[in-house]
PDB file of N, CA and C in Angstrom:
ATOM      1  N   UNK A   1     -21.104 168.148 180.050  1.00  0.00           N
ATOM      2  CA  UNK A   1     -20.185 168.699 181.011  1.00  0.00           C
ATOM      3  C   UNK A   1     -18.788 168.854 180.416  1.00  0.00           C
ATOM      4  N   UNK A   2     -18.427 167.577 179.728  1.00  0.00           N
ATOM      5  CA  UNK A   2     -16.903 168.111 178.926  1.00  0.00           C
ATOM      6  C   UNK A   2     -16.914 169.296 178.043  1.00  0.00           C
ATOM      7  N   UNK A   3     -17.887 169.293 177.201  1.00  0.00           N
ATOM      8  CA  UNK A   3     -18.051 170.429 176.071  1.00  0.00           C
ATOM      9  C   UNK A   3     -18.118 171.685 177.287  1.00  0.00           C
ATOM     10  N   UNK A   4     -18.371 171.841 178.247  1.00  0.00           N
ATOM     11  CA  UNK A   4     -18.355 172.870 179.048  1.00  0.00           C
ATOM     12  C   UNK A   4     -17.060 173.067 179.373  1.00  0.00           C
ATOM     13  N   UNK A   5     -16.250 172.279 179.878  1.00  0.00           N
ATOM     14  CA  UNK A   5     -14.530 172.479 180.320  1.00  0.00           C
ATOM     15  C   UNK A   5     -13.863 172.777 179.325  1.00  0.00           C
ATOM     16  N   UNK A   6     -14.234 172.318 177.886  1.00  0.00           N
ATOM     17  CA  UNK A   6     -13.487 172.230 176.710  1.00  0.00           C
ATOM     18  C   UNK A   6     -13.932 173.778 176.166  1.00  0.00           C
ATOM     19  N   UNK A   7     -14.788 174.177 176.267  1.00  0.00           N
ATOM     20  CA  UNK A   7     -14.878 175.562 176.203  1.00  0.00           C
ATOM     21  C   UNK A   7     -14.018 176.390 177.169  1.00  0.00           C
ATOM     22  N   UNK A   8     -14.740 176.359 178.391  1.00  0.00           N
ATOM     23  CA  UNK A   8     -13.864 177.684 179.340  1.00  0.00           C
ATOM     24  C   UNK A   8     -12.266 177.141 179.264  1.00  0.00           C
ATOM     25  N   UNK A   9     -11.666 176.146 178.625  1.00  0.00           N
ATOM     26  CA  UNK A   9     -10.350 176.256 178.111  1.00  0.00           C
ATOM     27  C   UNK A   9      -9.964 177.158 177.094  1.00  0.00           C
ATOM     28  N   UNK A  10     -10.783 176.806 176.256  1.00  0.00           N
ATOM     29  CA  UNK A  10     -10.521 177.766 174.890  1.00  0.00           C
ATOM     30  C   UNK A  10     -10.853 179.299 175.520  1.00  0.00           C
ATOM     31  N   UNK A  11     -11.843 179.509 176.056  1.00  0.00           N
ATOM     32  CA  UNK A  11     -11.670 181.210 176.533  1.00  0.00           C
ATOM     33  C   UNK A  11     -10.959 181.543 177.074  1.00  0.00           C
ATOM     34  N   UNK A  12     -10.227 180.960 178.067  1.00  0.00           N
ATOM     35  CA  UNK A  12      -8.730 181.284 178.925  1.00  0.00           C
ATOM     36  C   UNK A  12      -7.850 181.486 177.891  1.00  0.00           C
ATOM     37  N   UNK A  13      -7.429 180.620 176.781  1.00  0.00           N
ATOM     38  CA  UNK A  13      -6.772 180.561 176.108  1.00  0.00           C
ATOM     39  C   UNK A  13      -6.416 182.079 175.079  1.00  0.00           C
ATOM     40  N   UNK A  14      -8.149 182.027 174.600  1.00  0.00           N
ATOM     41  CA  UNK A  14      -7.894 183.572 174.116  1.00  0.00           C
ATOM     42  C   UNK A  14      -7.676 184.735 174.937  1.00  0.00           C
ATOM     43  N   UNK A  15      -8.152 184.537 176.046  1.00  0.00           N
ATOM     44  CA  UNK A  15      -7.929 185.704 177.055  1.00  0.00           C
ATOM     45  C   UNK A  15      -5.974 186.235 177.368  1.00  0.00           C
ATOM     46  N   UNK A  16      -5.801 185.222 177.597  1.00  0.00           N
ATOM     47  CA  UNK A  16      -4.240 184.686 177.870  1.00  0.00           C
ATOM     48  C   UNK A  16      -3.490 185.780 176.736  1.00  0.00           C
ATOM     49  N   UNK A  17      -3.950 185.114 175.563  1.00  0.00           N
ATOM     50  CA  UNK A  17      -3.019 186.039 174.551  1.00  0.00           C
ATOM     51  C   UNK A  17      -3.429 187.200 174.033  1.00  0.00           C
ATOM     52  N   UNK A  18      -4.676 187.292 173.828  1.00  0.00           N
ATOM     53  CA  UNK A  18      -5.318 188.864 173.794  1.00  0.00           C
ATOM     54  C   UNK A  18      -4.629 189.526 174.687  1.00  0.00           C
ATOM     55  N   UNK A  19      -4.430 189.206 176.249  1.00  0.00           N
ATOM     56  CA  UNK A  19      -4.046 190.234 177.386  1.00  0.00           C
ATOM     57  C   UNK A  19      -2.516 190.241 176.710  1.00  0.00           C
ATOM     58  N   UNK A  20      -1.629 188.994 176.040  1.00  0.00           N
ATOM     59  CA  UNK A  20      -0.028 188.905 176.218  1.00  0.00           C
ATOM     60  C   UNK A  20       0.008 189.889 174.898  1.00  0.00           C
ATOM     61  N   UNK A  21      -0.988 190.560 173.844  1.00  0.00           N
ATOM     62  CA  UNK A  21      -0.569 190.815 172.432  1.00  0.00           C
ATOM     63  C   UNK A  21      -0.787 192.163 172.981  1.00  0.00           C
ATOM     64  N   UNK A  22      -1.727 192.755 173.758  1.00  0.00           N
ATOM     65  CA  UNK A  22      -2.171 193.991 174.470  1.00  0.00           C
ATOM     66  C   UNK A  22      -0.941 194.102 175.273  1.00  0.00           C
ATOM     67  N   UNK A  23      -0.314 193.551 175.568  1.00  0.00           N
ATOM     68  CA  UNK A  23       0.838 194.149 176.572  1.00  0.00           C
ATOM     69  C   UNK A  23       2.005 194.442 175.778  1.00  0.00           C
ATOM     70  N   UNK A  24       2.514 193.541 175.242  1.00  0.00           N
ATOM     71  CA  UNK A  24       3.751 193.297 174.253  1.00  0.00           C
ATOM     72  C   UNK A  24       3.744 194.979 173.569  1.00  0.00           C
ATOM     73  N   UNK A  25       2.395 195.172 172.727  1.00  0.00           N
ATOM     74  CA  UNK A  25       2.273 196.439 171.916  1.00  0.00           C
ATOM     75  C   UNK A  25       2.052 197.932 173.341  1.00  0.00           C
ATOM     76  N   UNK A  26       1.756 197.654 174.111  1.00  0.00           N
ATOM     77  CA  UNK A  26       2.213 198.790 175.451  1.00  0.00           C
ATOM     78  C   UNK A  26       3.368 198.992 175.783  1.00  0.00           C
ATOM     79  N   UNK A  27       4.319 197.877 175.468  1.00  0.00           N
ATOM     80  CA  UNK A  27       5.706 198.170 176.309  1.00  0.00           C
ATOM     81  C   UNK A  27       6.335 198.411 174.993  1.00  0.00           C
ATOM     82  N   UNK A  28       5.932 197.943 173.715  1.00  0.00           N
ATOM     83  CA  UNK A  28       6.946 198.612 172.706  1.00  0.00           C
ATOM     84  C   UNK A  28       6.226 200.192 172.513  1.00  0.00           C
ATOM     85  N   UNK A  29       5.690 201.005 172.463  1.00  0.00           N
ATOM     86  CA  UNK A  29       4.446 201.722 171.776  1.00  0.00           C
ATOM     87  C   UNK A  29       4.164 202.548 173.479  1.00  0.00           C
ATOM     88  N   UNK A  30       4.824 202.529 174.099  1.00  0.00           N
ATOM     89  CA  UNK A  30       4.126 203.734 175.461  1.00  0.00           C
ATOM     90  C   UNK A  30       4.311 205.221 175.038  1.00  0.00           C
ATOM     91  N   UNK A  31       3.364 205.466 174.851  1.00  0.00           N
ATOM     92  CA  UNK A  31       3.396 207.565 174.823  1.00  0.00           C
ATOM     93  C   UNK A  31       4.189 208.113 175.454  1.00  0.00           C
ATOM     94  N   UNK A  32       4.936 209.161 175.179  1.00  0.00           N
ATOM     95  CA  UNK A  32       5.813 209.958 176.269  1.00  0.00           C
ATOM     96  C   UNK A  32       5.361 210.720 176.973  1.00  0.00           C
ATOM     97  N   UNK A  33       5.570 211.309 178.237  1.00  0.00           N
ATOM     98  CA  UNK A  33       4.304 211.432 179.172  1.00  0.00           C
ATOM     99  C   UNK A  33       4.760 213.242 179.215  1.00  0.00           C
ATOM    100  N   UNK A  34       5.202 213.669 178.326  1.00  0.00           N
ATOM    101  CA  UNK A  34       5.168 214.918 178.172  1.00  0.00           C
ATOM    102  C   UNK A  34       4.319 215.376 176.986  1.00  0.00           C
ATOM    103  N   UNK A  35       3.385 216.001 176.779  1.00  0.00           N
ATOM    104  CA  UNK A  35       2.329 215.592 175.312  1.00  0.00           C
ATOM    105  C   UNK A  35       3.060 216.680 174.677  1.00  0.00           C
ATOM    106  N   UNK A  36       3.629 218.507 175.374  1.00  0.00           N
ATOM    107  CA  UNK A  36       3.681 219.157 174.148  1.00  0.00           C
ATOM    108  C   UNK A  36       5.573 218.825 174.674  1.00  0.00           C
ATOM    109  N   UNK A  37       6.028 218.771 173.161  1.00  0.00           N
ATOM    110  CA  UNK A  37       7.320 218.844 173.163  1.00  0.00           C
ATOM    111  C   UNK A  37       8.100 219.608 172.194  1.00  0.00           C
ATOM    112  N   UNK A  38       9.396 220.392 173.276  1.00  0.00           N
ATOM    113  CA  UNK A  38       9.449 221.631 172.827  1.00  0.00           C
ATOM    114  C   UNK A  38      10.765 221.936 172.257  1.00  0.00           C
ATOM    115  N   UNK A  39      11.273 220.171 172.312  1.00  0.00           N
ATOM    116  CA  UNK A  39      12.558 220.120 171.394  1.00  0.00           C
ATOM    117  C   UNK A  39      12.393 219.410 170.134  1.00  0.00           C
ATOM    118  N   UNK A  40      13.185 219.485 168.875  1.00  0.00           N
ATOM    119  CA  UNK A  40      13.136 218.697 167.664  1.00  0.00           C
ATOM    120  C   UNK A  40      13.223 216.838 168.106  1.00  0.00           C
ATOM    121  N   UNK A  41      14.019 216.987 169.016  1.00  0.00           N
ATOM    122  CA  UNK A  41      14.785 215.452 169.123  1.00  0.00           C
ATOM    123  C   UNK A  41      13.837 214.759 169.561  1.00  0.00           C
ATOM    124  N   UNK A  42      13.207 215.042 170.999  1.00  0.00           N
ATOM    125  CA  UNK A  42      12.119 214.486 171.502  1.00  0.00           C
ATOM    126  C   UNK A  42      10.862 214.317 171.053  1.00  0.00           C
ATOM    127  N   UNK A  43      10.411 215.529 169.672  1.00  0.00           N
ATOM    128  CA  UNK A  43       9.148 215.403 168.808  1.00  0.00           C
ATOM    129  C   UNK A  43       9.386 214.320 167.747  1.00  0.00           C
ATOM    130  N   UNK A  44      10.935 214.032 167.486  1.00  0.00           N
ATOM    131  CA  UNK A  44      10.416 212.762 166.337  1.00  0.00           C
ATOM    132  C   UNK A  44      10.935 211.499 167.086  1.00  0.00           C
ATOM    133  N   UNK A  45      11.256 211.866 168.187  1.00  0.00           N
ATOM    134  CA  UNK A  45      11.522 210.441 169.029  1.00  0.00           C
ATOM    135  C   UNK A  45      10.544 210.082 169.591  1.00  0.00           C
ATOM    136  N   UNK A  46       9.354 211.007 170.555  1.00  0.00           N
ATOM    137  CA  UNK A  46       7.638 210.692 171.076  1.00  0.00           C
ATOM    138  C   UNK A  46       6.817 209.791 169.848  1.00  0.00           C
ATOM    139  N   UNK A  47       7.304 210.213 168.661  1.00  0.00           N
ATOM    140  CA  UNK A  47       6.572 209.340 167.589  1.00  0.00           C
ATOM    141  C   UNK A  47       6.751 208.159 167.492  1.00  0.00           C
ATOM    142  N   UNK A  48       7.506 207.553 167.929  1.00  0.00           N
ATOM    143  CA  UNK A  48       8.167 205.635 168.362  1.00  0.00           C
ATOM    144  C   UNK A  48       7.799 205.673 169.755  1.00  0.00           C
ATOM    145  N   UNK A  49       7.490 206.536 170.468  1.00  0.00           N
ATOM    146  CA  UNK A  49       6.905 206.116 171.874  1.00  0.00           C
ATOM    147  C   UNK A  49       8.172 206.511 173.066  1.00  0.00           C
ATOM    148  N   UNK A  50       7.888 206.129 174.000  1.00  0.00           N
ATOM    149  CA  UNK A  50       8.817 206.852 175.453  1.00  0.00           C
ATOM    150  C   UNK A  50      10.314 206.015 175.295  1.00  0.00           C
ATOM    151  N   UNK A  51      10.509 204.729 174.697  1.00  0.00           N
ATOM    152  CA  UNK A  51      11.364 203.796 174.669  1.00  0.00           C
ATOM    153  C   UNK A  51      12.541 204.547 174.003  1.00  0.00           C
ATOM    154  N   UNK A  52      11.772 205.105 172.707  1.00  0.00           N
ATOM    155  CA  UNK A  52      12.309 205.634 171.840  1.00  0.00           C
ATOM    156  C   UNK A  52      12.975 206.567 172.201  1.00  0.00           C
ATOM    157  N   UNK A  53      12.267 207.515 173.137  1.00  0.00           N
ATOM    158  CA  UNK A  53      12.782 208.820 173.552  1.00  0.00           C
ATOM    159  C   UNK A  53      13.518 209.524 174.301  1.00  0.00           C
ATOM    160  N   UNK A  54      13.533 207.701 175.235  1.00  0.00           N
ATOM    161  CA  UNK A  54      14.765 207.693 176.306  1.00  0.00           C
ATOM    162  C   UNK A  54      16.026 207.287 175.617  1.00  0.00           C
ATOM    163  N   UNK A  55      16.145 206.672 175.052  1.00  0.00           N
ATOM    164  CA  UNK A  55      17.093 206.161 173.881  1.00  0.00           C
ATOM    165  C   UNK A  55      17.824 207.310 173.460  1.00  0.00           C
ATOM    166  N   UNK A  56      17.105 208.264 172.834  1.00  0.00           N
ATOM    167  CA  UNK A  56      17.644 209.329 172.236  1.00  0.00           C
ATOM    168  C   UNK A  56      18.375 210.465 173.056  1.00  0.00           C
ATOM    169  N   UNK A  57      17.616 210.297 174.316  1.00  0.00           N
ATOM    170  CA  UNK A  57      18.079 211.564 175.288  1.00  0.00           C
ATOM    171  C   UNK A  57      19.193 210.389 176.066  1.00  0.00           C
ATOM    172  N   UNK A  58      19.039 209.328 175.932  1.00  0.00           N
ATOM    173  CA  UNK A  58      20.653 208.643 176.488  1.00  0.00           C
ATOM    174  C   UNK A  58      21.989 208.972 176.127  1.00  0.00           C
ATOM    175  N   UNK A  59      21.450 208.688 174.441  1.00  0.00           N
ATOM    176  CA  UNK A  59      22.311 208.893 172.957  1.00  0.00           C
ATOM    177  C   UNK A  59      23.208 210.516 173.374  1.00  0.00           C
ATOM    178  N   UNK A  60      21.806 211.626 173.319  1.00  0.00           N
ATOM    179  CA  UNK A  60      22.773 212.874 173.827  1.00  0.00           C
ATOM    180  C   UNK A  60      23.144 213.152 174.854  1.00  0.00           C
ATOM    181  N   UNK A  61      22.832 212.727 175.602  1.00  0.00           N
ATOM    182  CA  UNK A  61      23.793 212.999 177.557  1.00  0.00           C
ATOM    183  C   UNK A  61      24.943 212.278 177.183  1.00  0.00           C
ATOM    184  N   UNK A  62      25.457 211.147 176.434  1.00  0.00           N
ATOM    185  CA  UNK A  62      26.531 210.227 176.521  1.00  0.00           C
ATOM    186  C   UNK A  62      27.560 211.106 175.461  1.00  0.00           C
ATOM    187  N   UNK A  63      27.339 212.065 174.713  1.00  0.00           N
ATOM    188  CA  UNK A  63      27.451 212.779 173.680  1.00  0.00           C
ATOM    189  C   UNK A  63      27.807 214.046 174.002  1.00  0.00           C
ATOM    190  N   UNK A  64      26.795 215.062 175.083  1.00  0.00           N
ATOM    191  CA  UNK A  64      27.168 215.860 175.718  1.00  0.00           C
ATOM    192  C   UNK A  64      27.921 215.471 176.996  1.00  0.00           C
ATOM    193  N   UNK A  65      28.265 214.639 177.694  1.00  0.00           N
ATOM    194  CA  UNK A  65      28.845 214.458 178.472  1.00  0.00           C
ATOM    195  C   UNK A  65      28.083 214.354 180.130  1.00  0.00           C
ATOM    196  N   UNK A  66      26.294 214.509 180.202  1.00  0.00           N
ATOM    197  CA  UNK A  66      26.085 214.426 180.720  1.00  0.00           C
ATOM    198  C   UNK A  66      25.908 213.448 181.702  1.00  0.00           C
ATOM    199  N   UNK A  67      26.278 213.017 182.968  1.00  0.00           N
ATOM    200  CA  UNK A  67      26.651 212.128 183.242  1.00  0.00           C
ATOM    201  C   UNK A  67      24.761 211.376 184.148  1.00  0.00           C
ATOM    202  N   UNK A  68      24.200 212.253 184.445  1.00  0.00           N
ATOM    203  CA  UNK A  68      22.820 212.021 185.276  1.00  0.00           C
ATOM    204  C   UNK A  68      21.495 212.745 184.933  1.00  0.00           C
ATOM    205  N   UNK A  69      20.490 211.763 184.439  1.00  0.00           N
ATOM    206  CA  UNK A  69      19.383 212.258 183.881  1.00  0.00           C
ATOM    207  C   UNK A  69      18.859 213.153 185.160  1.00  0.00           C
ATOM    208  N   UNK A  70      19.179 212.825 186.087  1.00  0.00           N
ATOM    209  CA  UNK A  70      18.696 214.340 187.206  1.00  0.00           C
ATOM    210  C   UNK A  70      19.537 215.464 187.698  1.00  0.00           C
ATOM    211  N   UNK A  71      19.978 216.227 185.942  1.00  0.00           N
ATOM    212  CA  UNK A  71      20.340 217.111 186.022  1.00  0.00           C
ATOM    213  C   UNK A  71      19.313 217.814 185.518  1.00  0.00           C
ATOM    214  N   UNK A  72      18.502 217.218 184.858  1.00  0.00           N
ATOM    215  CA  UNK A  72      17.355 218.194 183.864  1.00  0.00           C
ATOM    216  C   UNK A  72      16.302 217.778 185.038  1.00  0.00           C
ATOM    217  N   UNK A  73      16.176 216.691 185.241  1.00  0.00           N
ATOM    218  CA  UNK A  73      14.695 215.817 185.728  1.00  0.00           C
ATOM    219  C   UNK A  73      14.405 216.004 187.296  1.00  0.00           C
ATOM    220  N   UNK A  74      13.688 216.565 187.964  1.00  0.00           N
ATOM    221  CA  UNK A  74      13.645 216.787 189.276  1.00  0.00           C
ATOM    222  C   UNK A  74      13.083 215.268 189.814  1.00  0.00           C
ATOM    223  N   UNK A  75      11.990 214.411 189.127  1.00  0.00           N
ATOM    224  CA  UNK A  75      12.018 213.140 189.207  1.00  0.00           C
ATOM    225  C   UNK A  75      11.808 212.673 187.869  1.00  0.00           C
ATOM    226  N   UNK A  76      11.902 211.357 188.000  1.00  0.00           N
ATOM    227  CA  UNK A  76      11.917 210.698 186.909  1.00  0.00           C
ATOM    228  C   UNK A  76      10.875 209.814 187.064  1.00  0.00           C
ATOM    229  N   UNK A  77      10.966 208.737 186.317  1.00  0.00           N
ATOM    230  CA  UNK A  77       9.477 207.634 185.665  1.00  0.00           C
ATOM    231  C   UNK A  77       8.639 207.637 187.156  1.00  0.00           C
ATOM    232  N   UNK A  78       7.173 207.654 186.871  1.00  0.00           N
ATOM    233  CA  UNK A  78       6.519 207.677 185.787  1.00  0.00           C
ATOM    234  C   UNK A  78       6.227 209.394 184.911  1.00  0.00           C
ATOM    235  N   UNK A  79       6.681 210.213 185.749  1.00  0.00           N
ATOM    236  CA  UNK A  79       6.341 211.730 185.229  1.00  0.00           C
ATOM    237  C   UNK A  79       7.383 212.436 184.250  1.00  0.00           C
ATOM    238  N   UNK A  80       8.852 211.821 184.843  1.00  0.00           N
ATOM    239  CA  UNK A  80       9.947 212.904 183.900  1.00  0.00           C
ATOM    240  C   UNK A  80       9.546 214.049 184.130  1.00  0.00           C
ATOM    241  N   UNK A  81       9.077 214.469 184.937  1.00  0.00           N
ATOM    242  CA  UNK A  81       9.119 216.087 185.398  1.00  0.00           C
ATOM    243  C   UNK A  81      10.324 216.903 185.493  1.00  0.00           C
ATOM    244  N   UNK A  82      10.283 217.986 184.838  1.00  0.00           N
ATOM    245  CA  UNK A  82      11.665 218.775 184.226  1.00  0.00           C
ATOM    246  C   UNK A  82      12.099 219.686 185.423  1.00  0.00           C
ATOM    247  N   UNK A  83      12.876 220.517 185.469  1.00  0.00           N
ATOM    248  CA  UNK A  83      13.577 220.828 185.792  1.00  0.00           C
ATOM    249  C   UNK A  83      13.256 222.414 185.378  1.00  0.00           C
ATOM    250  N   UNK A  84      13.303 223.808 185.923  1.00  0.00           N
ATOM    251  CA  UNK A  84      13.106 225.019 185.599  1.00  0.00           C
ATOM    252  C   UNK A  84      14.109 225.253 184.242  1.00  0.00           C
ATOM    253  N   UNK A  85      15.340 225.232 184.957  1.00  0.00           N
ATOM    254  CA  UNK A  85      16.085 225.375 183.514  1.00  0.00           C
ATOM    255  C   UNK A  85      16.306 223.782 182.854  1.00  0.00           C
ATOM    256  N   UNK A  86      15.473 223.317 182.809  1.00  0.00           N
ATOM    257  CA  UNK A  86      16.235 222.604 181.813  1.00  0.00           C
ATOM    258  C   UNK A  86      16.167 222.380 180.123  1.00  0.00           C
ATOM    259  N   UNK A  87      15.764 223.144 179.523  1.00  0.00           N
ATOM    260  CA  UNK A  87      15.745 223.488 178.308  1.00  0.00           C
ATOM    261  C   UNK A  87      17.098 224.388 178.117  1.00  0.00           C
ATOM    262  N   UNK A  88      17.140 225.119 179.170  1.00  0.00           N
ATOM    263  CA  UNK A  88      18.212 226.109 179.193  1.00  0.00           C
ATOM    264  C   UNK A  88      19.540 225.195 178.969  1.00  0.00           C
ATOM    265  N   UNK A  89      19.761 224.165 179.851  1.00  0.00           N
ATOM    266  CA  UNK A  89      20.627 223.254 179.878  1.00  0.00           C
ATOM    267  C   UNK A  89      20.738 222.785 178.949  1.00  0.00           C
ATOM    268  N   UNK A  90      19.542 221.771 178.094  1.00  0.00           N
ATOM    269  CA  UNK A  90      19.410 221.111 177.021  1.00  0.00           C
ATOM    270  C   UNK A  90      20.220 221.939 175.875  1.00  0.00           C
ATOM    271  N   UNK A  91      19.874 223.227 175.429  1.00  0.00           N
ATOM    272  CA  UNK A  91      20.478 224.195 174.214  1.00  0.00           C
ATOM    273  C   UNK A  91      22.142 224.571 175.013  1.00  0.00           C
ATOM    274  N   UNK A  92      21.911 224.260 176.257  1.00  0.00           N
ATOM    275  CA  UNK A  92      23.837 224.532 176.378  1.00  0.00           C
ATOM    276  C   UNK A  92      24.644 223.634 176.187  1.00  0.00           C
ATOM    277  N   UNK A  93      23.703 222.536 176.062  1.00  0.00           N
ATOM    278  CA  UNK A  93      25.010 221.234 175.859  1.00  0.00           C
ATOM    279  C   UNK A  93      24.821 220.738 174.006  1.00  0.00           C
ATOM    280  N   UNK A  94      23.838 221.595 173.216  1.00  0.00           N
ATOM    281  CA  UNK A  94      23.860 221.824 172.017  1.00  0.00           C
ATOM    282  C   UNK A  94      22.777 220.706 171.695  1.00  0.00           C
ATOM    283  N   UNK A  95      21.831 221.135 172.074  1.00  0.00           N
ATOM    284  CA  UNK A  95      20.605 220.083 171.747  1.00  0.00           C
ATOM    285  C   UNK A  95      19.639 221.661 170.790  1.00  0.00           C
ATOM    286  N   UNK A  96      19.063 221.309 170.408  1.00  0.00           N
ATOM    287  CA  UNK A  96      18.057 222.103 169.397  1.00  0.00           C
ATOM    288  C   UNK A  96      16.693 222.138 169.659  1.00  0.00           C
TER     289      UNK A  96
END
């Protein structure tokens, strides 16, 4: 009966950190939830993942002067769904 408890310890145990090493690498490493991308900045920033890519589009709104990601974004997380013009916008505030 102990060798039985002393086991389903050890499987919790691996379970525990398998699930904590599976998460850790999701929240650094999330895909950007736009697959084709149709600016330079955002194609080598999607390659480090969404973290990355918000980072970068922070970097240029703070740069262009934009003051609210829902000027481009009609909503935001989990979709970032764009905006009709907003590419149009993006190349007016000198994005590429």
């Amino acid at each position: 009966m102990a060798k039985l408890g002393i086991l389903a310890s050890i499987a919790m145990m691996i379970g525990a950190l398998s699930f904590a090493t599976v998460r850790s690498a999701d929240a650094e490493g999330d895909s950007c939830q736009h697959k084709e991308q149709k600016t330079e900045m955002m194609k080598e920033a999607c390659k480090k993942g969404q973290g990355a890519a918000k980072d970068a589009m922070k970097a240029f709104m703070k740069k262009a002067g934009i003051k609210s990601c829902n000027q481009c974004h009609s909503k935001l997380a989990p979709t970032y769904t764009l905006k009709d013009d907003a590419y149009e916008q993006f190349k007016k505030a000198g994005g590429k």
